[in-house]
Protein backbone atom coordinates (compact mmCIF):
# COMPACT_ATOMS: atom_id res chain seq x y z
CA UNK A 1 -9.63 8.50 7.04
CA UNK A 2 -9.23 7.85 10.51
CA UNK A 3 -8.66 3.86 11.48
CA UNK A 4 -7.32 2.45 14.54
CA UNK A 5 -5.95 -0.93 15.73
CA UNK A 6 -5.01 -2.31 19.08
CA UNK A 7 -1.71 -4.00 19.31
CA UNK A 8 -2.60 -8.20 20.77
CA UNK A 9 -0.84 -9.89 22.98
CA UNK A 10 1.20 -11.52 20.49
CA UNK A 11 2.06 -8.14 19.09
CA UNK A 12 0.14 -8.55 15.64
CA UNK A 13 -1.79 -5.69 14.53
CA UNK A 14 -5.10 -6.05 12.21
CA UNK A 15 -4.79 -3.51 9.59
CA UNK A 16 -8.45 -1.73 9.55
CA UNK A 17 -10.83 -3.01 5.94
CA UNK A 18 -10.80 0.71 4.96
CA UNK A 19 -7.11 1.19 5.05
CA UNK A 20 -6.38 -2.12 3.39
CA UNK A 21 -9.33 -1.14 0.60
CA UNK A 22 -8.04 2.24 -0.11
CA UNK A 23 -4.46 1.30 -0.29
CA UNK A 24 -5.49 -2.01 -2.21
CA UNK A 25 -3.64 -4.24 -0.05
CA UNK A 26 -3.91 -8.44 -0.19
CA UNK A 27 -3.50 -11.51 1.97
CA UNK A 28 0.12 -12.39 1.92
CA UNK A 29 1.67 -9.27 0.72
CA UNK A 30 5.13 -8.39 2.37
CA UNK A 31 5.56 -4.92 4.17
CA UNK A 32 8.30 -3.63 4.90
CA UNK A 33 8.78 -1.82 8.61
CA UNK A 34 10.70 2.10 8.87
CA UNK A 35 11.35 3.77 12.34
CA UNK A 36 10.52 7.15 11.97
CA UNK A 37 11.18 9.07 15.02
CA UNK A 38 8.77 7.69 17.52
CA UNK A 39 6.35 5.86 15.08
CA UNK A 40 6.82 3.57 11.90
CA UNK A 41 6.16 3.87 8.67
CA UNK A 42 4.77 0.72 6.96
CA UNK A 43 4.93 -0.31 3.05
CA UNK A 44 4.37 -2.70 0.96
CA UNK A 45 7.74 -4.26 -0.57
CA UNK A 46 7.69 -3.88 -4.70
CA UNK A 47 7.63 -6.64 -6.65
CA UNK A 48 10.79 -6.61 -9.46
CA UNK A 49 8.35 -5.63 -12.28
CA UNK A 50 7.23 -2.42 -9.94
CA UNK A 51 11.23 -1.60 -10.11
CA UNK A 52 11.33 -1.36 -13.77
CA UNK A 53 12.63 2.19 -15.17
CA UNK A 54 12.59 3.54 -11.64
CA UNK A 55 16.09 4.95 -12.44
CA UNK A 56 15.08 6.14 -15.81
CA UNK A 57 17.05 9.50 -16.44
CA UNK A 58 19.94 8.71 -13.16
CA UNK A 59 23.51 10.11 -13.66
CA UNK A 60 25.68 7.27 -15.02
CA UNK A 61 28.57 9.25 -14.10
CA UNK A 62 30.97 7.72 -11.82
CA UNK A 63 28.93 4.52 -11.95
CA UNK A 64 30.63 1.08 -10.98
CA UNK A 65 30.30 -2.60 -12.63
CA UNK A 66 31.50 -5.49 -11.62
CA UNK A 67 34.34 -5.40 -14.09
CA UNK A 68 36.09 -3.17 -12.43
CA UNK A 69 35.96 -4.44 -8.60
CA UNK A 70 38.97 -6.94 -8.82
């Protein structure tokens, strides 16, 4: 896919139907904005359900609580 958008003069972009479609984006969803060398990388920010298990399997080891900050 191939989709272009031209930057306005109050620096809002219009993010192309097929893009939005194929990456099943929505009205009011937040993104998040990361520089990447001379371009940016755009995503959408999770929701806290999306987060669930996404450490499943981490090392624990070394691991700090709150308990043992003060």
């Amino acid at each position: 896919m191939n989709a272009t958008a031209t930057l306005s003069s109050k620096f809002q972009i219009s993010i192309p139907k097929a893009v939005r479609d194929e990456q099943q984006w929505e009205a009011g969803q937040e993104f998040v904005f990361i520089p990447k060398g001379k371009g940016v990388l755009v995503m959408p920010v999770p929701e806290l359900k999306q987060l669930a298990g996404i450490a499943k399997g981490a090392n624990k080891d070394g691991y700090r609580d709150r308990r043992d900050r003060y």
